[in-house]
PDB file of N, CA and C in Angstrom:
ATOM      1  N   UNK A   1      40.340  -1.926   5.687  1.00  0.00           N
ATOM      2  CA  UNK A   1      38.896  -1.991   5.894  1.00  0.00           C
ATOM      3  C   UNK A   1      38.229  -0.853   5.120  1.00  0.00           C
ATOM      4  N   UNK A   2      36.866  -0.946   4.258  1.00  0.00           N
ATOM      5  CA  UNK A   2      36.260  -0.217   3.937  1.00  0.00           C
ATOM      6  C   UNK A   2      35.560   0.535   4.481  1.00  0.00           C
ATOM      7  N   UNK A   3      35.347   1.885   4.152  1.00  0.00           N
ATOM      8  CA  UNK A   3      34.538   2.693   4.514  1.00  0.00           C
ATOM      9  C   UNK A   3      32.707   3.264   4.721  1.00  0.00           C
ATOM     10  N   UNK A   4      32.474   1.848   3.362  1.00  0.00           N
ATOM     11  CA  UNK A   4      31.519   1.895   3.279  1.00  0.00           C
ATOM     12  C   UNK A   4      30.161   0.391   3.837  1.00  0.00           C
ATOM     13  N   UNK A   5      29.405   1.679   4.077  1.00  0.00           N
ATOM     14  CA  UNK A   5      28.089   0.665   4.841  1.00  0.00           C
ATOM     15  C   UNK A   5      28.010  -0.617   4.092  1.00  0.00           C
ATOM     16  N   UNK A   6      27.470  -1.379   5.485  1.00  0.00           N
ATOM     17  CA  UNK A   6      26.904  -3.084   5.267  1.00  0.00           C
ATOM     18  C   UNK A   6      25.591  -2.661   5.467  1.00  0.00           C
ATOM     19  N   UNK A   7      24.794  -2.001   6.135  1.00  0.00           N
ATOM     20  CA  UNK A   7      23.661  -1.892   6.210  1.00  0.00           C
ATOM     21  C   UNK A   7      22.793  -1.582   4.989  1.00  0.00           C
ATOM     22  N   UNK A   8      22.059  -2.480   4.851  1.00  0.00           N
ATOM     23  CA  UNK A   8      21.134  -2.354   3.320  1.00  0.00           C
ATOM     24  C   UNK A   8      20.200  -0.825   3.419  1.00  0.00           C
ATOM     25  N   UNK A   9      19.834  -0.038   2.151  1.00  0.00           N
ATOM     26  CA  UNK A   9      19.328   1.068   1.862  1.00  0.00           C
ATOM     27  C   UNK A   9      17.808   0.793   1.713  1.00  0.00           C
ATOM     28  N   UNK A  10      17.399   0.890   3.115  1.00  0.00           N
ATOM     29  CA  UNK A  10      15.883   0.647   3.670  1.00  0.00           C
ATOM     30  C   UNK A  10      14.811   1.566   2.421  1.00  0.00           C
ATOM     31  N   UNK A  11      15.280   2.336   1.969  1.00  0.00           N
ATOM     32  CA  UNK A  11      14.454   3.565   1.483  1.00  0.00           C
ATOM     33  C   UNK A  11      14.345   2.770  -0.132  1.00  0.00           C
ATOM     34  N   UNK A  12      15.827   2.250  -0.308  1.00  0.00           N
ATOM     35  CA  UNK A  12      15.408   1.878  -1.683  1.00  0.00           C
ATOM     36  C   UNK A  12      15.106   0.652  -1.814  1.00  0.00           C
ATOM     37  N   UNK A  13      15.175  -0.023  -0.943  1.00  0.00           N
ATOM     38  CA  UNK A  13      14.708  -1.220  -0.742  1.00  0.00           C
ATOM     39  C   UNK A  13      12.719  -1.649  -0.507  1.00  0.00           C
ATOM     40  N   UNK A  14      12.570  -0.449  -0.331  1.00  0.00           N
ATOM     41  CA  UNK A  14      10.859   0.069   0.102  1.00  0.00           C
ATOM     42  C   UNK A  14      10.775   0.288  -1.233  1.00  0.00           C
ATOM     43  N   UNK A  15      11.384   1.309  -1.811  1.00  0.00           N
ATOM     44  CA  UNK A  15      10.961   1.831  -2.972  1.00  0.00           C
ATOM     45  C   UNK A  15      10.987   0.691  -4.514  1.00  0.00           C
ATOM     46  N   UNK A  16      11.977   0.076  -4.210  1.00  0.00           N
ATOM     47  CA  UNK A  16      11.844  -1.480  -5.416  1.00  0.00           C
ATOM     48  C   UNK A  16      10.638  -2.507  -5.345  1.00  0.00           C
ATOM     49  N   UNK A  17       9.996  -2.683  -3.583  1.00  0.00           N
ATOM     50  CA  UNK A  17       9.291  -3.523  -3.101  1.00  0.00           C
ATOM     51  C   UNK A  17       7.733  -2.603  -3.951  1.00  0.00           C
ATOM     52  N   UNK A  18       7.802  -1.125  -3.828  1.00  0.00           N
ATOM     53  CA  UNK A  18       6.231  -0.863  -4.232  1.00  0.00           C
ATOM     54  C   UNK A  18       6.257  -0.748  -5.718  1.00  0.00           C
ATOM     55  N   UNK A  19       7.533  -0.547  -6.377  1.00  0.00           N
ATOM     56  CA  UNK A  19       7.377  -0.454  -7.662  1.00  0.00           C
ATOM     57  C   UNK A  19       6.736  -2.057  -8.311  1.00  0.00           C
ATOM     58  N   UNK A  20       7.696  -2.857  -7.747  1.00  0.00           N
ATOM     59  CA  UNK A  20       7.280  -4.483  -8.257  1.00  0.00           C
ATOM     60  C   UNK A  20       5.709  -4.261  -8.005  1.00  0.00           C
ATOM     61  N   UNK A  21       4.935  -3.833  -6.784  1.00  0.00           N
ATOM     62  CA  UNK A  21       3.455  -3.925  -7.007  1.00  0.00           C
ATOM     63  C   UNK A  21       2.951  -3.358  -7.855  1.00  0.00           C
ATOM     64  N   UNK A  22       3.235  -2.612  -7.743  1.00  0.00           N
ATOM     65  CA  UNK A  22       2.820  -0.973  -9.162  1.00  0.00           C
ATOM     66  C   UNK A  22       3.024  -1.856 -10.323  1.00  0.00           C
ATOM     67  N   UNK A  23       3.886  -2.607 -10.912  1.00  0.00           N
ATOM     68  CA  UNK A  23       3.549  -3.236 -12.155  1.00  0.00           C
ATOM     69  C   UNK A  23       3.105  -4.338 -11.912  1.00  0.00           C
ATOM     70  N   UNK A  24       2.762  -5.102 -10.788  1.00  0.00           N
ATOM     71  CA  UNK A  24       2.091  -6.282 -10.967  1.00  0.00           C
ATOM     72  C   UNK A  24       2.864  -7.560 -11.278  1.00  0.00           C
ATOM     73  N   UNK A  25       4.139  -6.528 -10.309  1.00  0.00           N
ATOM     74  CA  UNK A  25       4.985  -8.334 -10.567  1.00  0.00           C
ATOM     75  C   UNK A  25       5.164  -8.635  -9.147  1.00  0.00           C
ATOM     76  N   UNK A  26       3.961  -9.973  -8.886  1.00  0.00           N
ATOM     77  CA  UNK A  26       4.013 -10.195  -7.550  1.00  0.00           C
ATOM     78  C   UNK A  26       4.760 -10.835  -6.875  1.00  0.00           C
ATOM     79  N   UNK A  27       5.454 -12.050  -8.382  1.00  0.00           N
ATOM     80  CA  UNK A  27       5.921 -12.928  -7.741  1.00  0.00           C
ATOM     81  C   UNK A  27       7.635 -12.054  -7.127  1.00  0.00           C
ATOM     82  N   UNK A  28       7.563 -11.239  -8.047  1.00  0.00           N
ATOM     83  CA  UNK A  28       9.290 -10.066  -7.808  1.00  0.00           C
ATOM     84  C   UNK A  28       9.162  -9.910  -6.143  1.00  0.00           C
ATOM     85  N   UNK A  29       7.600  -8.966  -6.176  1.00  0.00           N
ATOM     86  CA  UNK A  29       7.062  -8.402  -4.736  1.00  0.00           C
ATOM     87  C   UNK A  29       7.469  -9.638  -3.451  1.00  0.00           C
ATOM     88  N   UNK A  30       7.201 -10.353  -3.653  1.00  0.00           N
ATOM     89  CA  UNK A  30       7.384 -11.766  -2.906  1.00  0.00           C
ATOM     90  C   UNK A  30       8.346 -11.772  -2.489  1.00  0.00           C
ATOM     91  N   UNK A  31       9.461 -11.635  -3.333  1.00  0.00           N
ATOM     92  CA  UNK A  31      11.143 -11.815  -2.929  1.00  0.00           C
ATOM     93  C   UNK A  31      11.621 -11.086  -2.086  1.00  0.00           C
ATOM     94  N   UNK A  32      10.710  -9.984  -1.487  1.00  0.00           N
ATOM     95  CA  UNK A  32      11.149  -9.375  -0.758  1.00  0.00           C
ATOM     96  C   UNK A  32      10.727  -9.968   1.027  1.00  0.00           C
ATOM     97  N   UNK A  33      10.297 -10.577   0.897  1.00  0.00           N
ATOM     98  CA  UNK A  33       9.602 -11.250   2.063  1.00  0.00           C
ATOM     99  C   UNK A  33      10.127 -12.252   2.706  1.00  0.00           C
ATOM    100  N   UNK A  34      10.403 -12.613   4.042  1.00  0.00           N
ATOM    101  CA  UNK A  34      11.405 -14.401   4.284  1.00  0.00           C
ATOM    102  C   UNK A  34      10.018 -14.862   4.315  1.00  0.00           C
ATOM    103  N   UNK A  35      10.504 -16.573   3.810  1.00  0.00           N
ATOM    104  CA  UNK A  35       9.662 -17.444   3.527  1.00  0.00           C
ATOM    105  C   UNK A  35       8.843 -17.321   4.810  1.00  0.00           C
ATOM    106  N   UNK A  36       8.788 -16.961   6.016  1.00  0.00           N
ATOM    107  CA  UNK A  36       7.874 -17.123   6.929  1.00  0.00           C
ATOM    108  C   UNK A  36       7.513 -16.033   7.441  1.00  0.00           C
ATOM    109  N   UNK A  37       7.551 -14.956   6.458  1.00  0.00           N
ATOM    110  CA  UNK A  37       6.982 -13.550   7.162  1.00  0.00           C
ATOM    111  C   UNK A  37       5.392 -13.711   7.395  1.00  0.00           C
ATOM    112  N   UNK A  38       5.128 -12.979   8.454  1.00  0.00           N
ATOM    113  CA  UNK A  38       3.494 -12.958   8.870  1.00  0.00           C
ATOM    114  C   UNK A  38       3.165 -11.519   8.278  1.00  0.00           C
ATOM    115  N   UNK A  39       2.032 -11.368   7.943  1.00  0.00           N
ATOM    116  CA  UNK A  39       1.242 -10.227   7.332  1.00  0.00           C
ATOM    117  C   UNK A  39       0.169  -9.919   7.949  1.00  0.00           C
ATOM    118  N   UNK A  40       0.293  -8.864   9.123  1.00  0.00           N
ATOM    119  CA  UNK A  40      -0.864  -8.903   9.690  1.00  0.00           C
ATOM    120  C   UNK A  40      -1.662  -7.335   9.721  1.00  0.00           C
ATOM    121  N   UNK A  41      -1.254  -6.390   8.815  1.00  0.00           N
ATOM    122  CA  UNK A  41      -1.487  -5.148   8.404  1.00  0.00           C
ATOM    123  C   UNK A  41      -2.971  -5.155   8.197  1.00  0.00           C
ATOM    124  N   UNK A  42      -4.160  -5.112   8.683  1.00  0.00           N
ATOM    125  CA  UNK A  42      -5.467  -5.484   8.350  1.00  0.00           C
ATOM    126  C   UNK A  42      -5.730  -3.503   8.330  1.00  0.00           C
ATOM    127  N   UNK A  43      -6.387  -3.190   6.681  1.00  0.00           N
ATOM    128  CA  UNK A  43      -6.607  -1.930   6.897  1.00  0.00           C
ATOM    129  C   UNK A  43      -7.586  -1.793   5.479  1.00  0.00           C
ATOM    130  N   UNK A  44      -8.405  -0.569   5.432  1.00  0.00           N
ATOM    131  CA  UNK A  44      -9.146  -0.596   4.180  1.00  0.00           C
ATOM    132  C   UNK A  44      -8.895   0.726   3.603  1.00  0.00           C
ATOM    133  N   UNK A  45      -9.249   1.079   2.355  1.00  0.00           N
ATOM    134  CA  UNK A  45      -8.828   2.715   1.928  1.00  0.00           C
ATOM    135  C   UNK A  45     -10.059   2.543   1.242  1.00  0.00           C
ATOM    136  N   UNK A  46     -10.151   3.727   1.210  1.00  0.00           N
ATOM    137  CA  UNK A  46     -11.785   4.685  -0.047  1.00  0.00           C
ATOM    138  C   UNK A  46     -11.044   5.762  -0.489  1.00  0.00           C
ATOM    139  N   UNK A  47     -11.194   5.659  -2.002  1.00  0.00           N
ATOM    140  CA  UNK A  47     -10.595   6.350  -2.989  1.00  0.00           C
ATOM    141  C   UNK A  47     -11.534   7.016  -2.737  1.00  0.00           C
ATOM    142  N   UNK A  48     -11.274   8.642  -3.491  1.00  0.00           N
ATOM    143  CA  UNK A  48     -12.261   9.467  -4.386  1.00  0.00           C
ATOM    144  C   UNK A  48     -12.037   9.602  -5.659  1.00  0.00           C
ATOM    145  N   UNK A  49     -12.727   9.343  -6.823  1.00  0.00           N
ATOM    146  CA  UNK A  49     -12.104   9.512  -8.010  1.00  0.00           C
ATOM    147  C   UNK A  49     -12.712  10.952  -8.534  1.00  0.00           C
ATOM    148  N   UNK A  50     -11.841  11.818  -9.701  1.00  0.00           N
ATOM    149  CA  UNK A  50     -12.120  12.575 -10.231  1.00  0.00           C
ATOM    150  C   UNK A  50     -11.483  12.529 -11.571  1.00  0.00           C
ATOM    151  N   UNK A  51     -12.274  12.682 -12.686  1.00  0.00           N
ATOM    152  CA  UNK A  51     -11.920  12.489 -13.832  1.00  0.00           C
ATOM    153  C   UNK A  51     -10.642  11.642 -14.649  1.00  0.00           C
ATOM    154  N   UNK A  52     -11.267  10.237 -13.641  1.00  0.00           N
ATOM    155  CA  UNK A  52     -10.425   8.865 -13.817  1.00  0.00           C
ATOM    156  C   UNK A  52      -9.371   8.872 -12.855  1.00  0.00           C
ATOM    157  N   UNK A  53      -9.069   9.958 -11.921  1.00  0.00           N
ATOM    158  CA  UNK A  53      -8.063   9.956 -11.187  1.00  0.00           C
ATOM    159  C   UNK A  53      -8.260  10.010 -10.012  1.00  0.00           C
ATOM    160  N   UNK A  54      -7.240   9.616  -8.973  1.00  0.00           N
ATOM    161  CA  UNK A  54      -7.618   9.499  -7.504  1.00  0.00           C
ATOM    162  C   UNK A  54      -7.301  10.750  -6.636  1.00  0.00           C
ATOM    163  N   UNK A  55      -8.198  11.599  -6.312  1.00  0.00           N
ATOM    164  CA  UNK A  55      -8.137  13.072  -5.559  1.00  0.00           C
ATOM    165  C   UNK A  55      -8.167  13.006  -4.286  1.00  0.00           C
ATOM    166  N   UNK A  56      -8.656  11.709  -4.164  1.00  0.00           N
ATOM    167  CA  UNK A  56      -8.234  11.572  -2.256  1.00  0.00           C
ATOM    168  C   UNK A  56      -8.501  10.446  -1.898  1.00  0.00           C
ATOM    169  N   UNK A  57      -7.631  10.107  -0.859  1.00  0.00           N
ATOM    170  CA  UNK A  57      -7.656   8.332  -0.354  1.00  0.00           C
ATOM    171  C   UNK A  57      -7.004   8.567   0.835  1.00  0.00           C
ATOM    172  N   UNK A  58      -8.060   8.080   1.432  1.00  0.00           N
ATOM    173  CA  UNK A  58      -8.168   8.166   2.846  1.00  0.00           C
ATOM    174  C   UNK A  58      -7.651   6.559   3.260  1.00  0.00           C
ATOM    175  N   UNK A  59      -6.966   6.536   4.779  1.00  0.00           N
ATOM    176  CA  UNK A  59      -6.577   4.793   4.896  1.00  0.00           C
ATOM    177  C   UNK A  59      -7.129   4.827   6.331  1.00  0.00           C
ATOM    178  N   UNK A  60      -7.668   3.629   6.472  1.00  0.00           N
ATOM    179  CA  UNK A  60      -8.353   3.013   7.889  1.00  0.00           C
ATOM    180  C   UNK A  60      -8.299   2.282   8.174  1.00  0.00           C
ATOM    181  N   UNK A  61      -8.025   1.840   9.758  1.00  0.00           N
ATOM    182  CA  UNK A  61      -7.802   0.702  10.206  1.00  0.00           C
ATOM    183  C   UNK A  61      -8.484   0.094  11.021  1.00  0.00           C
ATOM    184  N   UNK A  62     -10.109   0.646  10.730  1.00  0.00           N
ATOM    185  CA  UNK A  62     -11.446   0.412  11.109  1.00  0.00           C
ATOM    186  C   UNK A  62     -12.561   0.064   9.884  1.00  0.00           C
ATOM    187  N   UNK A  63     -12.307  -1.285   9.473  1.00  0.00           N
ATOM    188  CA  UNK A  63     -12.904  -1.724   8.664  1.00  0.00           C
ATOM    189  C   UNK A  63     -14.113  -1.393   8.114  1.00  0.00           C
ATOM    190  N   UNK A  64     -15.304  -1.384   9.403  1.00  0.00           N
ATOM    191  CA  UNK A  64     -16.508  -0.841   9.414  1.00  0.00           C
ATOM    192  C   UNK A  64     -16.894   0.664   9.136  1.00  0.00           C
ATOM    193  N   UNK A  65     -15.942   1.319   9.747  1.00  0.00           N
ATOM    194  CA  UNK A  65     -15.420   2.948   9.775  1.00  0.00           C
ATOM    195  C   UNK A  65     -14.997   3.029   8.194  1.00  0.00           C
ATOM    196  N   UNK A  66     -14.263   2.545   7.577  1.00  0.00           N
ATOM    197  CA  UNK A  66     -13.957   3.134   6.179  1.00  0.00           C
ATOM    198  C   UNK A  66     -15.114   2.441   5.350  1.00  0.00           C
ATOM    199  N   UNK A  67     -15.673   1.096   5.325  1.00  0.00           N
ATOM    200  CA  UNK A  67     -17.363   0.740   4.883  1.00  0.00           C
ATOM    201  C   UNK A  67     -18.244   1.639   5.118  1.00  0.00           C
ATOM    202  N   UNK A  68     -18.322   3.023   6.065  1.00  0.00           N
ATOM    203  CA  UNK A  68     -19.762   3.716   6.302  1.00  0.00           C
ATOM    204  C   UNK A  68     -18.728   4.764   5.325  1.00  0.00           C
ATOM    205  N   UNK A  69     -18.227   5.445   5.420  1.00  0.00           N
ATOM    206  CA  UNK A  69     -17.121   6.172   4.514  1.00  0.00           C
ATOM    207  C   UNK A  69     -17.375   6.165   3.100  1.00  0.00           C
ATOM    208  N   UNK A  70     -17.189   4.813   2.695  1.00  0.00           N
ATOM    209  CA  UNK A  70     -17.576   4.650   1.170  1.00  0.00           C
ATOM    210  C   UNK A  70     -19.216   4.481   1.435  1.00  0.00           C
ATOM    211  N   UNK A  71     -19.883   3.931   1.576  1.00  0.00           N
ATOM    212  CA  UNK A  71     -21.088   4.209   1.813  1.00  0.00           C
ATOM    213  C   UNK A  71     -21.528   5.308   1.627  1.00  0.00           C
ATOM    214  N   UNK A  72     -21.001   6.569   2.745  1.00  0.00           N
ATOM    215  CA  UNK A  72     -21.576   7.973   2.343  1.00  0.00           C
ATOM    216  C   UNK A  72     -20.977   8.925   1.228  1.00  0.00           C
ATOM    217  N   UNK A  73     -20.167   8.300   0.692  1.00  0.00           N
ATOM    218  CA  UNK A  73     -19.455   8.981  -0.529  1.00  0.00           C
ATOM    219  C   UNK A  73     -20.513   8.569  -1.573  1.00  0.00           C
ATOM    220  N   UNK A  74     -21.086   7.396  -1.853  1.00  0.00           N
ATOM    221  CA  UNK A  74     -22.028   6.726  -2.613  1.00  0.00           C
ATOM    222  C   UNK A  74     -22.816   7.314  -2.721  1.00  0.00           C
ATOM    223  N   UNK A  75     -23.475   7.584  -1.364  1.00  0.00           N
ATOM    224  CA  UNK A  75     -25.131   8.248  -1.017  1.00  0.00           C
ATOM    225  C   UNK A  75     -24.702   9.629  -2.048  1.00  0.00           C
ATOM    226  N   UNK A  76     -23.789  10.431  -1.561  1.00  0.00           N
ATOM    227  CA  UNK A  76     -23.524  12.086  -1.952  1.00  0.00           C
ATOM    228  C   UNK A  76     -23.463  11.870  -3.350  1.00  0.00           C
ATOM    229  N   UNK A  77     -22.911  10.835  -3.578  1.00  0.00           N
ATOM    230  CA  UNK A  77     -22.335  10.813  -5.343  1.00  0.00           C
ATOM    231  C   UNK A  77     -23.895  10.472  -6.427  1.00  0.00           C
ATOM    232  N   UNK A  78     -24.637   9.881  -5.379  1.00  0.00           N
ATOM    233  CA  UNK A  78     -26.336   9.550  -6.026  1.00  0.00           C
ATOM    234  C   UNK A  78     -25.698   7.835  -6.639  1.00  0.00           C
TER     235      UNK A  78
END
């Protein structure tokens, strides 16, 4: 008998799943999913950008709450 794990490597298995998004290969992203997974993660983020880049991103799982968020980032930004 071998010594080594059956249990799949959760970490790199996460980490293949965000890269496929990161380039925009969805249908790859997909494969990671059983045909009847439910998706019920409902959440919004507001970037801040600074000189084309993202300096802060905030995540919420108060839809309305991260809408007044970007809203007042808007107002401040003019």
């Amino acid at each position: 008998m071998t010594d080594e794990s059956t249990t799949p490597d959760l970490a790199e298995l996460a980490r293949r799943l965000r890269e496929a998004f990161n380039r925009g290969e969805f249908d790859l992203a997909l494969t990671f999913y059983a045909p009847d997974a439910v998706l019920k993660m409902r959440y919004a983020q507001v970037n801040e950008w600074r000189d084309d880049l993202i300096a802060r991103e905030t995540l919420y799982t108060d839809i309305d709450e991260a809408r007044a968020a970007a809203e007042r980032l808007a107002e401040e930004r003019g």
